[in-house]
Protein backbone atom coordinates (compact mmCIF):
# COMPACT_ATOMS: atom_id res chain seq x y z
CA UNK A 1 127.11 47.01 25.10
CA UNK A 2 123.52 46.11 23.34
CA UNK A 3 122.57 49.21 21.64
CA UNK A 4 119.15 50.40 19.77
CA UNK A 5 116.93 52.98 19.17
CA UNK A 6 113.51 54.14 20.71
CA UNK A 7 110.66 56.53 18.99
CA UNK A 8 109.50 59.05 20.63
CA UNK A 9 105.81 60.40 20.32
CA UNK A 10 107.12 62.95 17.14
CA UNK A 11 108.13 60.01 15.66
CA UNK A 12 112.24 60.65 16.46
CA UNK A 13 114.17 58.24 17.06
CA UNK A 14 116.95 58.44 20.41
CA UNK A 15 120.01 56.03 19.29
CA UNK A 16 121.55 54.48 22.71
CA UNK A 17 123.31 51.53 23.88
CA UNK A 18 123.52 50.67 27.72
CA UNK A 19 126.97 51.56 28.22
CA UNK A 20 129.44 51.04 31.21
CA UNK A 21 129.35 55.06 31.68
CA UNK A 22 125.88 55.00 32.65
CA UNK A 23 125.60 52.13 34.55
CA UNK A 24 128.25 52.76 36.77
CA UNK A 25 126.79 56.69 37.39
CA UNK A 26 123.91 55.08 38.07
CA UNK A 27 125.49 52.48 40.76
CA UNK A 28 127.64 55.33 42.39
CA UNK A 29 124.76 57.29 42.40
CA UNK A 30 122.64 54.94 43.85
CA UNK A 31 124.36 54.89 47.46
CA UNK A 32 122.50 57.14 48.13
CA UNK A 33 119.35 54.43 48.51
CA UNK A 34 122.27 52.41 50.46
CA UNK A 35 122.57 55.20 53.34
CA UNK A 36 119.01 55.54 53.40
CA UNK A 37 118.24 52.52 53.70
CA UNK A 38 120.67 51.24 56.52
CA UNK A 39 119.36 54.79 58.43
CA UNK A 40 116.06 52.76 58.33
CA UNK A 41 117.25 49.49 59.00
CA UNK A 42 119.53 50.41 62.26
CA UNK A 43 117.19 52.47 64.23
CA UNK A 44 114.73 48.80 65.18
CA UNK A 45 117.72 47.12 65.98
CA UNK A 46 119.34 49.55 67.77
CA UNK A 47 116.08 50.48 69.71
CA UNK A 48 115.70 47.27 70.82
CA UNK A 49 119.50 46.44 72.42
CA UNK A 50 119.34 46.85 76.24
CA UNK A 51 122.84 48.38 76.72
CA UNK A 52 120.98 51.22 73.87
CA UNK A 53 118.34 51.40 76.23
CA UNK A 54 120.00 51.20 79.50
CA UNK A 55 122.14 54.46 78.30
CA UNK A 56 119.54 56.58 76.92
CA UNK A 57 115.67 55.22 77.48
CA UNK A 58 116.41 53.79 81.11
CA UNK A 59 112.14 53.62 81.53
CA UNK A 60 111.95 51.40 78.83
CA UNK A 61 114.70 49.51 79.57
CA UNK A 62 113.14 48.76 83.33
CA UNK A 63 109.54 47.86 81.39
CA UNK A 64 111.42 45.69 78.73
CA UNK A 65 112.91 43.77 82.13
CA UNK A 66 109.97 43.29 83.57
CA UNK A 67 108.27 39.72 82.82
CA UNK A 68 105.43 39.75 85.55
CA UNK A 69 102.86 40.30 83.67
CA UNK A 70 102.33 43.89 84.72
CA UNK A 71 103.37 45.27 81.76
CA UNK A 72 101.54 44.72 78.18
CA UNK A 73 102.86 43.12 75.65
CA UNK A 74 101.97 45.90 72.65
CA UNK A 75 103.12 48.50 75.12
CA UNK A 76 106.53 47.74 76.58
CA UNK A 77 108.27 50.35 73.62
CA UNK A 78 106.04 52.95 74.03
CA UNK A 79 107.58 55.95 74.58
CA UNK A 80 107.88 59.18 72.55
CA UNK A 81 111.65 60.02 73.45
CA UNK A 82 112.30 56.83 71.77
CA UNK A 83 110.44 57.43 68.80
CA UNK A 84 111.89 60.46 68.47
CA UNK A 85 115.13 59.06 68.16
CA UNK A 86 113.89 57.53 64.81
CA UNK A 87 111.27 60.15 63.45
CA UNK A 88 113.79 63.13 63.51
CA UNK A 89 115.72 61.88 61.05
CA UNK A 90 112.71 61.71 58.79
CA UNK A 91 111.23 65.64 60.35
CA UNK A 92 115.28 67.30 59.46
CA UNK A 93 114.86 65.37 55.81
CA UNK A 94 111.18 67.09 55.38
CA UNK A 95 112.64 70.78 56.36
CA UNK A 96 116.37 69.82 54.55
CA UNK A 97 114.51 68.46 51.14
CA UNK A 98 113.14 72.51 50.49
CA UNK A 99 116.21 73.45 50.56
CA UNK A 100 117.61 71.01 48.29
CA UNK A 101 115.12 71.96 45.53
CA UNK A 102 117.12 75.32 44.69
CA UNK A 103 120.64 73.48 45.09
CA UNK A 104 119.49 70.46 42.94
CA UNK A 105 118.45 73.17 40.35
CA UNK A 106 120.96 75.93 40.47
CA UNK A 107 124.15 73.68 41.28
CA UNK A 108 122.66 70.45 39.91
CA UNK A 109 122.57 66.64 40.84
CA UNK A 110 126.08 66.16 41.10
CA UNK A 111 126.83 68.72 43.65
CA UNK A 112 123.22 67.76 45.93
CA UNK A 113 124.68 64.52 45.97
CA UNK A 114 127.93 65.63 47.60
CA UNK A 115 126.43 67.72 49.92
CA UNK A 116 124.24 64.92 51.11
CA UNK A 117 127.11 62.46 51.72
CA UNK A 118 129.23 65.21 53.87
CA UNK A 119 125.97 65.48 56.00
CA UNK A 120 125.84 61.56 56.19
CA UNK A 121 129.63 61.87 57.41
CA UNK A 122 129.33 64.07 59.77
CA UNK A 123 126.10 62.68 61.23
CA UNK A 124 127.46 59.10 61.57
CA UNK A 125 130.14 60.17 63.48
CA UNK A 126 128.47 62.16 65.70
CA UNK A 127 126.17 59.02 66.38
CA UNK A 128 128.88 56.53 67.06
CA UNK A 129 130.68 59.17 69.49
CA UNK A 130 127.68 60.33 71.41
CA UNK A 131 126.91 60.06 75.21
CA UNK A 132 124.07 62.68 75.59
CA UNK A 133 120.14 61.82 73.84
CA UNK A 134 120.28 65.52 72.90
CA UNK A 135 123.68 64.81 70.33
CA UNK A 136 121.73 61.34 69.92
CA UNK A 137 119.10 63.13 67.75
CA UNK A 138 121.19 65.78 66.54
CA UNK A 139 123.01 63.50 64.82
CA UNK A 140 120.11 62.08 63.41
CA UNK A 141 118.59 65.32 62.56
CA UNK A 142 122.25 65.65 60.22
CA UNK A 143 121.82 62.22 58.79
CA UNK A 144 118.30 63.46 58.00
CA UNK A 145 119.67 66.76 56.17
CA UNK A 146 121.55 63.89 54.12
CA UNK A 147 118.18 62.16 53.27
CA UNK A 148 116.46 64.97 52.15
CA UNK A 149 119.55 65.93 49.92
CA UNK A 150 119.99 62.32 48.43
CA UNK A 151 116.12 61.45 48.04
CA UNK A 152 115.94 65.11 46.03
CA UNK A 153 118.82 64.52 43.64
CA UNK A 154 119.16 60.70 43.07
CA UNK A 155 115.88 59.53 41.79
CA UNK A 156 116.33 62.88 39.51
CA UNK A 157 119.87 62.22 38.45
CA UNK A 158 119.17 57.95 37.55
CA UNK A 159 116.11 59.09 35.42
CA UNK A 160 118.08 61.70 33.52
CA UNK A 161 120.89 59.29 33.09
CA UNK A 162 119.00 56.40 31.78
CA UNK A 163 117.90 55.59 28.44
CA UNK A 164 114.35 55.38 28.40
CA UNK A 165 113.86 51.70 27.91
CA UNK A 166 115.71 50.65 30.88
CA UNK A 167 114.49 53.68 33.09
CA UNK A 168 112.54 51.94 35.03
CA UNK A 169 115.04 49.68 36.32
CA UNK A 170 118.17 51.42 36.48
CA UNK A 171 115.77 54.11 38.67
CA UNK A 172 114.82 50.93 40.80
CA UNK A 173 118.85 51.00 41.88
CA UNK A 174 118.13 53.52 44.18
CA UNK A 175 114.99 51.19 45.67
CA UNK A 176 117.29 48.25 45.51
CA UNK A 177 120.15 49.76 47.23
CA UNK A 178 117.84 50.91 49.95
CA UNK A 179 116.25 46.98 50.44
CA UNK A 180 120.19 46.24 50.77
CA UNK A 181 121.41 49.11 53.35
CA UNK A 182 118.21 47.55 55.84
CA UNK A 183 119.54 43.85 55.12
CA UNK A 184 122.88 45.18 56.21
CA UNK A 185 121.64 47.10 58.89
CA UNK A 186 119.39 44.01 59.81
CA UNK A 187 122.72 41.98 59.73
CA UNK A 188 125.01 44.29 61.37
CA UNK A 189 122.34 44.55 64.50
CA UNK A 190 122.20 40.82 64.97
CA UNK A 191 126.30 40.69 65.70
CA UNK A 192 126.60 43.75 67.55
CA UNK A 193 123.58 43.05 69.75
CA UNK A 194 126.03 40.01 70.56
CA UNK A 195 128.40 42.00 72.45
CA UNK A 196 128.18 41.58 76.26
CA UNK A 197 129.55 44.86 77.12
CA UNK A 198 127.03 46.65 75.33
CA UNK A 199 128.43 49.01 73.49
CA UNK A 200 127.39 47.35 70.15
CA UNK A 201 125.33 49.45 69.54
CA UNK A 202 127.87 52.53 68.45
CA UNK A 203 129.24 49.88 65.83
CA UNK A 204 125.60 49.15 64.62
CA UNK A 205 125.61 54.02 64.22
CA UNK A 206 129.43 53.97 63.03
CA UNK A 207 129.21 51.39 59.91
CA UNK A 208 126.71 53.71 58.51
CA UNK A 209 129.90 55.84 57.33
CA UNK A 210 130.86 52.84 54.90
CA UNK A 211 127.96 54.32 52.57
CA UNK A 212 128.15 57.78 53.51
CA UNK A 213 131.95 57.50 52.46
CA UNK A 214 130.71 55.76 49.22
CA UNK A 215 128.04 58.03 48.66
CA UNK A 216 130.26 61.21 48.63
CA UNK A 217 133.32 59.29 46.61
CA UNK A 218 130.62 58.66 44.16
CA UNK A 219 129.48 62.03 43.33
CA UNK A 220 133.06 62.99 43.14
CA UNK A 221 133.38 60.88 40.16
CA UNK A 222 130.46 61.07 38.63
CA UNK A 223 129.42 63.39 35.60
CA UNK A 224 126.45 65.33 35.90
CA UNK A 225 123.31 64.47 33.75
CA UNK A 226 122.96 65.93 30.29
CA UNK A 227 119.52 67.49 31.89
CA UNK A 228 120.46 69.72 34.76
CA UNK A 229 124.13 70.53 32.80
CA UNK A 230 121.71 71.85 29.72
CA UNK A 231 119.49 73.98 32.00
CA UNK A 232 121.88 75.55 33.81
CA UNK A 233 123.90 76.66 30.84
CA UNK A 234 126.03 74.62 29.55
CA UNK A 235 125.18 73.11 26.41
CA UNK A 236 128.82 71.70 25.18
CA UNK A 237 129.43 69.78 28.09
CA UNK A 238 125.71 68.84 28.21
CA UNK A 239 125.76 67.22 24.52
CA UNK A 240 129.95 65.59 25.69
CA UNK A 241 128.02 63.50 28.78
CA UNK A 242 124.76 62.72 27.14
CA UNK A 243 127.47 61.21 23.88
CA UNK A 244 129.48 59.51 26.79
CA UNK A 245 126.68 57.65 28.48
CA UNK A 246 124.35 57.12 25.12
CA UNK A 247 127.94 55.61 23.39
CA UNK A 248 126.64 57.10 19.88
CA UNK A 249 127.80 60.10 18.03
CA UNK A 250 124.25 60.93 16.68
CA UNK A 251 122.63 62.24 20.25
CA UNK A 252 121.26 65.50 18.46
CA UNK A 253 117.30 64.84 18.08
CA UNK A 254 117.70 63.99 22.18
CA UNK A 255 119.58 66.38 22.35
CA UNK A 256 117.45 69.06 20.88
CA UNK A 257 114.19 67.65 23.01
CA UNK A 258 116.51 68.23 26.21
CA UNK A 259 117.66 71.74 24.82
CA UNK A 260 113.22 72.25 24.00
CA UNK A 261 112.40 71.19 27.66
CA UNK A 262 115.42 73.21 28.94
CA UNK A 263 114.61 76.48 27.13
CA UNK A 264 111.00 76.26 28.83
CA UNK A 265 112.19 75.38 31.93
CA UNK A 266 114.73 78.67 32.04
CA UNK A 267 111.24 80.65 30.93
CA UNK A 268 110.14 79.33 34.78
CA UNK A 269 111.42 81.80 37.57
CA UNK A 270 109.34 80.01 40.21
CA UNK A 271 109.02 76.08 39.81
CA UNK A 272 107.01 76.12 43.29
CA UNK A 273 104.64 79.01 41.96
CA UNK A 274 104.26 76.95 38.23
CA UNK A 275 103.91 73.44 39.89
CA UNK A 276 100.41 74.53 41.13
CA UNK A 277 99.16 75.83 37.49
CA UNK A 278 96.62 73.36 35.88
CA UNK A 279 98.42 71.66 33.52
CA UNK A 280 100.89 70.06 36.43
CA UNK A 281 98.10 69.25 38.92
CA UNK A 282 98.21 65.77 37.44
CA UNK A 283 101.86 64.54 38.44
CA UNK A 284 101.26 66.90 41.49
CA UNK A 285 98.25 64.91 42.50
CA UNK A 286 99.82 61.44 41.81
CA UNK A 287 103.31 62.46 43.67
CA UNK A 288 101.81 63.24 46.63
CA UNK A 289 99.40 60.64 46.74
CA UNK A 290 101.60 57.93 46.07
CA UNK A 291 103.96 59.09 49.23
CA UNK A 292 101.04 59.10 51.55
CA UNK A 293 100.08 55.65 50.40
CA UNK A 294 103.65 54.43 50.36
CA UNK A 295 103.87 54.96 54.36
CA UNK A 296 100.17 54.00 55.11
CA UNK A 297 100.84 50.24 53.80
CA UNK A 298 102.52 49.90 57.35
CA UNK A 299 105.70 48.99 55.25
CA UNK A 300 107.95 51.56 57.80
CA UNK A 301 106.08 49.83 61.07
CA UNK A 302 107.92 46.79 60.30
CA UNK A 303 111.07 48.13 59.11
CA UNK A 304 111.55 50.36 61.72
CA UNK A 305 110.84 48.31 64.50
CA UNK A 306 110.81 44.58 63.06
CA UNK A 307 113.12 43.88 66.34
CA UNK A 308 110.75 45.42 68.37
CA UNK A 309 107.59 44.01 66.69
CA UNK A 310 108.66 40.39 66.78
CA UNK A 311 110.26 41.18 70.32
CA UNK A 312 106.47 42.10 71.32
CA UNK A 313 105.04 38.79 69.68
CA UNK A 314 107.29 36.64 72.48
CA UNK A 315 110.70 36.00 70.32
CA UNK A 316 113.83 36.32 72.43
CA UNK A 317 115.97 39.17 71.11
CA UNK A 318 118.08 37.10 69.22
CA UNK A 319 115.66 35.71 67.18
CA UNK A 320 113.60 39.32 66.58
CA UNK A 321 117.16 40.26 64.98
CA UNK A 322 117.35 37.10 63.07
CA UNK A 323 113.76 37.33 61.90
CA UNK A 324 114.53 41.25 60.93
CA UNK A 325 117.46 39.52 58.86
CA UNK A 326 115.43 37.03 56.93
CA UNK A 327 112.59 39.81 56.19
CA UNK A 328 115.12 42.63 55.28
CA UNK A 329 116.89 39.39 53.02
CA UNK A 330 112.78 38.87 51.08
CA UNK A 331 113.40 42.80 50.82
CA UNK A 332 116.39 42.71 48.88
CA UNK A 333 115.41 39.64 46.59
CA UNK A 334 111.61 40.89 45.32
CA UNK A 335 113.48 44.50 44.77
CA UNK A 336 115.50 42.75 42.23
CA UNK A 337 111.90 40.79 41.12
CA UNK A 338 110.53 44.55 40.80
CA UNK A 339 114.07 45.61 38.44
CA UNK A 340 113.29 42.71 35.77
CA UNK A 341 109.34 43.19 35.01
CA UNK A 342 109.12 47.15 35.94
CA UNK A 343 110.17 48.21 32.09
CA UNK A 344 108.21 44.67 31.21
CA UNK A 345 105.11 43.95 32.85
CA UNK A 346 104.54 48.05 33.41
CA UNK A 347 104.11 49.69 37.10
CA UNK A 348 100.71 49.61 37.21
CA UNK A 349 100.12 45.49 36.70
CA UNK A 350 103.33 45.54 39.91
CA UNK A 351 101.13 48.20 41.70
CA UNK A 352 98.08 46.28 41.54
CA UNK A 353 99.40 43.07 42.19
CA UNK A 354 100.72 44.13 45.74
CA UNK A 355 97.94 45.94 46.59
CA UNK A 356 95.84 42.52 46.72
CA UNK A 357 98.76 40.35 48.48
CA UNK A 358 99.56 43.02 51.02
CA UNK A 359 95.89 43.16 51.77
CA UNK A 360 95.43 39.44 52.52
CA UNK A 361 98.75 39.29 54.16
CA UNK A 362 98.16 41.85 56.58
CA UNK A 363 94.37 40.56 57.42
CA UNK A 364 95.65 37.43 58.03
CA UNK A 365 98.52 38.59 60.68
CA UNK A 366 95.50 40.50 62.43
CA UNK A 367 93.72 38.02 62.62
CA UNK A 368 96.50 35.78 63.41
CA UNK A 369 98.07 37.84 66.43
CA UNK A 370 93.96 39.01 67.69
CA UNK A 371 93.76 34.82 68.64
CA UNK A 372 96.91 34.06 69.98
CA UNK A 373 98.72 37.35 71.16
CA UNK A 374 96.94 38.35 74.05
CA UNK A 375 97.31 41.54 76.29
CA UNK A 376 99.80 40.91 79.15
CA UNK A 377 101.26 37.47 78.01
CA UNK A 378 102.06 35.40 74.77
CA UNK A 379 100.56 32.28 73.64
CA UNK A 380 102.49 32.25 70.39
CA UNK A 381 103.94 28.63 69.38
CA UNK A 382 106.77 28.39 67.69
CA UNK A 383 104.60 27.04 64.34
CA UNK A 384 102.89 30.23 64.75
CA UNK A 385 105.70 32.90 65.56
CA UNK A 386 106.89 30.94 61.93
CA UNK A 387 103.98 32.02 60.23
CA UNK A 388 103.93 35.19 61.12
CA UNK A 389 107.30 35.83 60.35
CA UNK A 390 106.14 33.89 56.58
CA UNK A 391 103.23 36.60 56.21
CA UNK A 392 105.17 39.25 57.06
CA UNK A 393 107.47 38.45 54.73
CA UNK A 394 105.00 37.70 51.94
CA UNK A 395 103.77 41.51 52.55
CA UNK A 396 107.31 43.10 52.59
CA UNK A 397 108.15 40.93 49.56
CA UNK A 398 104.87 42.37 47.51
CA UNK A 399 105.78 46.31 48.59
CA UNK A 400 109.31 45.46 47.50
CA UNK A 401 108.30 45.09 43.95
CA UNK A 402 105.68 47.57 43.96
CA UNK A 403 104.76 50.60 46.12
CA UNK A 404 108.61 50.78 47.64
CA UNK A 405 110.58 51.34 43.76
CA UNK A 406 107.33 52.86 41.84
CA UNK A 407 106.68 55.40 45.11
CA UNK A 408 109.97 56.88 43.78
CA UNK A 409 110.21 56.02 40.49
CA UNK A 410 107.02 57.51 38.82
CA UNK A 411 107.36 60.69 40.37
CA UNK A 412 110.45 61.16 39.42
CA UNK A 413 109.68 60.40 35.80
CA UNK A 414 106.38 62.56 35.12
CA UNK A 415 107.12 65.47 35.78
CA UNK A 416 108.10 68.37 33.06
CA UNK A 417 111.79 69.24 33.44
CA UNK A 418 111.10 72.79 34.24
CA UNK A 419 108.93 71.44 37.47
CA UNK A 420 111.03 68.46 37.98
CA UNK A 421 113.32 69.60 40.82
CA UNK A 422 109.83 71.44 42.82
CA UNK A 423 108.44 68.24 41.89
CA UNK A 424 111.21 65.84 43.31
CA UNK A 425 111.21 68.10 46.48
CA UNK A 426 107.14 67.96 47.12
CA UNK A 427 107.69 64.31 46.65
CA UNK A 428 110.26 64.06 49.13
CA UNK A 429 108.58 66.62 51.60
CA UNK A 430 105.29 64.31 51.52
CA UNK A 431 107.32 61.31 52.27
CA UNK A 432 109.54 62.18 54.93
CA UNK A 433 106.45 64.02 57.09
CA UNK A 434 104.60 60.55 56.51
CA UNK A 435 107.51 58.75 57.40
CA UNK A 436 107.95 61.03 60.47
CA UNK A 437 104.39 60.65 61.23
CA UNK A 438 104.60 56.76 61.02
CA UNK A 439 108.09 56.99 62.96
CA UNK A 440 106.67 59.13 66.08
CA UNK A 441 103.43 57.06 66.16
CA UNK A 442 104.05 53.76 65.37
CA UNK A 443 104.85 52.59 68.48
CA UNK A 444 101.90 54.57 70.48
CA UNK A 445 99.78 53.02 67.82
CA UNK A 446 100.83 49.32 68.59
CA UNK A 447 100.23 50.14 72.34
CA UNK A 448 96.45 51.62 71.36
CA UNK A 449 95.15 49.44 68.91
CA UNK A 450 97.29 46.11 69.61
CA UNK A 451 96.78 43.44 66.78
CA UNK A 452 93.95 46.28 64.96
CA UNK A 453 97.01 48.50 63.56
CA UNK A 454 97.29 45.76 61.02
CA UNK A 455 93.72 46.05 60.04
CA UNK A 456 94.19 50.22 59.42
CA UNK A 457 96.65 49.67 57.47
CA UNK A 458 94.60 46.98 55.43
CA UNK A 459 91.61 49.63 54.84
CA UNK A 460 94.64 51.99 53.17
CA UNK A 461 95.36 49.56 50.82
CA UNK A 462 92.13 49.16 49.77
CA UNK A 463 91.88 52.70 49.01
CA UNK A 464 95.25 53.02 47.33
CA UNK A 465 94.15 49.98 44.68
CA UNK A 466 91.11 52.10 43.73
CA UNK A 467 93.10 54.95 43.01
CA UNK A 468 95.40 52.81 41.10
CA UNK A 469 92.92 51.67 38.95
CA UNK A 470 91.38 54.95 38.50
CA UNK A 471 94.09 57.50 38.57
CA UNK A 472 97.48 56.14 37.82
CA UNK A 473 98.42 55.96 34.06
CA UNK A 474 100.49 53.75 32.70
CA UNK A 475 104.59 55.44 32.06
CA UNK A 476 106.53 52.35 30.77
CA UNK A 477 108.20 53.22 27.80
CA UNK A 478 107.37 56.95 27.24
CA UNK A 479 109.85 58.97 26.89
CA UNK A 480 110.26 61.65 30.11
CA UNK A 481 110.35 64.88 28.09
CA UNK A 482 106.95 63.63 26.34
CA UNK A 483 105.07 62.33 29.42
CA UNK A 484 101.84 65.45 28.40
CA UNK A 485 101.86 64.38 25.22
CA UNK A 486 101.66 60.32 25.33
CA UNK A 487 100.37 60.10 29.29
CA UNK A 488 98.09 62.66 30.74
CA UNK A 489 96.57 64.09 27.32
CA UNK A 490 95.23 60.17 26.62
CA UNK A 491 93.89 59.93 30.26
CA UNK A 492 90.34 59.80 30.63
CA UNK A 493 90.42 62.33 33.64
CA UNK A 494 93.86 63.98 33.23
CA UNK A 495 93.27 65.21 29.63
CA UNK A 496 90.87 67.58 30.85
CA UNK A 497 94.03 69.29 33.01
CA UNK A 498 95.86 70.09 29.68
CA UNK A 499 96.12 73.06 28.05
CA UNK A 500 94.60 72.92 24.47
C-alpha cells in the first residue's frame, strides 16, 4: 500500500499508508449511502406504477388515466397523501438523527451503524408486506429512523478513519454509494414496473433489504475509529485500530493530537449547549447553510420524482423509468469525477463550478418546458423531450461532484471533536427537514408554479455561489483536529469568532 507522511500545522508529522484495513471499513461503512440512496431512488418510481397507485392513491390513479384534457399536465401527482409517502421517511430521520447524537457519542460509530441497519431491516420488510397506507408510511417512518442513524455516524466514522490526504475522497464513498443505491433503484423500477400483475412494486420496497443486510453485516465487522474508541475511554484499543488502519508502528504524535482533542472533548458535558458558544458558530453557520442549499438546488425534485417529472413532460412510463435510469447512471459517474479532484482541485473550485452549470442548466429547462409544455396538453417532440432529459442530466451531473459529496463532507470534517457528534446531528436535522420540506411540496409546487419551479430554484443557486465565495474556506488538506488553527483563524470573517 503507498505510504507517506503529512505535517500538521505544529509542524508533526502523521506517518500512514492507505491500507486494505481502512479502505475496506470505509466501503462496509459506506452502505450506509447505498440504503439511503435506493430509499431516494424507489419512492419516484414506485409513485409513479399504476398497480402502486391503484392500491393506495386510487384519486391519482383515476387523474393519471385520464387523457381528455381535463386534467393538467403539472398537476396530475398532486396530492399530499402521496407525498407523504416519500417525506416521512425524511420527517422520522429529522426526529431519529437527535437521538442518534448521544448513541453516536456514548456507544460510538460502530454500534449507530448497527442500529441503523436493524431499522433498515425491519422497515423494508414491513414495506414489501404491507396492504394498508397507514403500515405504508410506518414503514417508511422505520427506514427513516435508519437514515437518521446512518447519516449521523457514517460521514463521522469515514472522516475519522481516513488519513487526511485522501479524506476527502474516501468521505465521498458515502456520496458515491448513495448516486449508486438511486441508479439501482432507478434500474430495479424500470423491470418491476414491467410486471402486468402489478405487484412490482413490493419487489421495487423488498430489494432495499440487500443494503440494509449489507449495511448491518458491515458494522458487525468493522472496528470502530481510533476517535470515538479514545473519547469514550479506551485508549489501548484506540492506539491497536488507529496502528491497524495507518499500517505504521509510529502512530503516537496522531495519536497524542486524538488523545488532546479527546481530553477536551470529555471536559464538554453538553455538546448541544457548547456548539452554540462563539468559537463554533463558524462550522455551525456553514453546516446548516450548506444543508439548506443542498435541497434548494431542486436536486431531490428530480430524484424523487424523475418518473413522475418526465411522466408530466409527455414520456410514456416506460421511458420516464428509462430516462430516471440514464440520469441516476450521470449520477453515479460525476460522483466518481467529484472522488478524483475533491483532495486535488479543493471543494470550493467543485462548489463553484456547479453552482454556474446548475444555474444555466436549470434556466434553460425553464425556459425550455415555459415554450413547449403547455397547461392541459404536451407539445414536446421527441428532439426536445431529448434535450431535456440532456440538461437535466448536465445539472444532476454538476451537483454530483459538488453540493451532493461536499454537503456531507465538509461538515463532517470542521467541526472540533468534542462538538463533532452535536455537529453531525444539526447537520443531519437541517437536511432531513429540508428534504421533508422538498418531499411534501414538491409536487404541490410543480402543480402551482408549472415550468417557474425551475426558475426558484435557479435564484437559490445564485445565492448559494455568493456565499461560497464569501463564506466557505477552503479544508483540503488540513488536518481535522487542526481545522481552528489552519481554517477559521486565517478567515477574513471567521477569525474574528476565535477565541484569542
Amino acid at each position: 500500500m503507498a505510504g507517506g507522511s503529512f505535517a500538521s500545522t505544529s509542524g508533526t508529522h502523521f506517518e500512514s499508508k492507505i491500507t486494505a484495513s481502512v479502505i475496506i471499513s470505509c466501503i462496509m461503512a459506506a452502505t450506509g449511502g447505498l440504503m439511503f440512496g435506493y430509499d431516494i431512488g424507489i419512492s419516484g418510481g414506485v409513485t409513479s406504477m399504476p398497480g402502486f397507485l391503484r392500491r393506495f392513491f386510487p384519486e391519482v390513479y383515476r387523474r393519471t388515466q385520464q387523457h381528455d384534457g381535463t386534467e393538467s399536465n403539472y398537476c396530475k401527482y398532486d396530492n399530499q397523501s402521496l407525498q407523504l409517502f416519500t417525506s416521512s421517511l425524511y420527517l422520522a430521520a429529522l426526529v431519529a438523527t437527535m437521538f442518534a447524537s448521544p448513541v453516536t457519542r456514548k456507544l460510538g460509530r460502530k454500534q449507530t451503524m448497527l442500529i441503523a441497519g436493524i431499522f433498515f431491516i425491519v422497515g423494508t420488510v414491513l414495506n414489501a408486506v404491507v396492504n394498508s397506507l397507514g403500515l405504508l408510511i410506518l414503514g417508511r417512518i422505520l427506514l427513516g429512523c435508519g437514515v437518521g442513524f446512518a447519516n449521523q455516524a457514517v460521514p463521522l466514522f469515514l472522516s475519522e478513519m481516513a488519513p487526511t490526504r485522501i479524506r476527502g475522497a474516501l468521505n465521498i464513498l458515502f456520496q458515491l454509494n448513495c448516486t449508486i443505491g438511486i441508479l439501482i433503484a432507478n434500474i430495479v423500477n424500470w423491470f418491476t414496473a414491467k410486471i402486468k400483475a402489478g405487484y412490482g412494486w413490493r419487489i421495487s420496497l423488498a430489494v432495499a433489504g440487500v443494503p440494509a443486510i449489507m449495511l448491518t453485516i458491515g458494522a458487525l465487522i468493522v472496528d470502530d475509529t481510533p476517535n470515538s474508541l479514545i473519547e469514550r475511554g479506551y485508549e489501548e484499543e484506540g492506539k491497536a485500530v488507529l496502528k491497524k488502519i495507518r499500517g505504521v508502528e509510529n502512530v503516537e504524535p496522531e495519536f497524542q493530537e486524538i488523545l488532546k482533542a479527546s481530553k477536551v472533548a470529555k471536559e464538554v458535558k453538553s455538546p448541544f449547549k457548547d456548539i452554540l458558544k462563539r468559537h463554533n458558530r463558524p462550522p455551525l453557520v456553514i453546516a446548516i447553510c450548506m444543508q439548506v442549499f443542498q435541497q434548494f438546488t431542486g436536486i431531490n425534485a428530480i430524484m424523487f420524482y424523475a418518473p413522475v417529472l418526465f411522466n408530466t413532460l409527455g414520456f410514456h412510463n416506460d421511458a420516464s423509468l428509462y430516462s430516471a435510469v440514464i440520469t441516476g447512471a450521470v449520477n453515479v459517474l460525476s460522483t466518481l469525477v467529484s472522488i478524483y479532484f475533491v483532495d486535488k482541485a479543493g471543494r470550493k473550485v467543485l462548489l463553484l463550478e456547479a453552482c454556474a452549470q446548475m444555474l444555466v442548466s436549470q434556466v434553460l429547462i425553464a425556459v425550455l418546458l415555459g415554450l413547449k409544455v403547455q397547461d392541459h396538453s404536451s407539445s414536446l417532440s421527441k428532439g426536445f423531450a431529448i434535450l431535456v432529459v440532456v440538461l437535466v442530466c448536465t445539472f444532476v451531473s454538476s451537483f454530483a461532484w459538488s453540493w451532493g459529496p461536499l454537503g456531507w463532507l465538509i461538515p463532517s470534517e470542521i467541526f472540533p471533536l468534542e462538538t463533532r457528534s452535536a455537529g453531525q446531528s444539526v447537520t443531519v436535522f437541517v437536511n432531513m427537514l429540508f428534504t421533508f420540506i422538498i418531499a411534501q411540496a414538491c409536487l404541490s409546487m410543480m402543480c402551482t408554479l408549472k415550468y417557474g419551479i425551475f426558475l426558484f430554484f435557479s435564484a437559490w443557486v445564485v445565492v448559494m455561489t455568493i456565499f461560497t465565495v464569501f463564506l466557505i474556506p477552503e479544508t483540503r488538506n488540513v488536518p481535522i483536529e487542526e481545522m481552528s488553527e489552519k481554517v477559521w483563524r486565517e478567515h477574513w470573517l471567521w477569525k474574528k469568532y476565535m477565541d484569542a
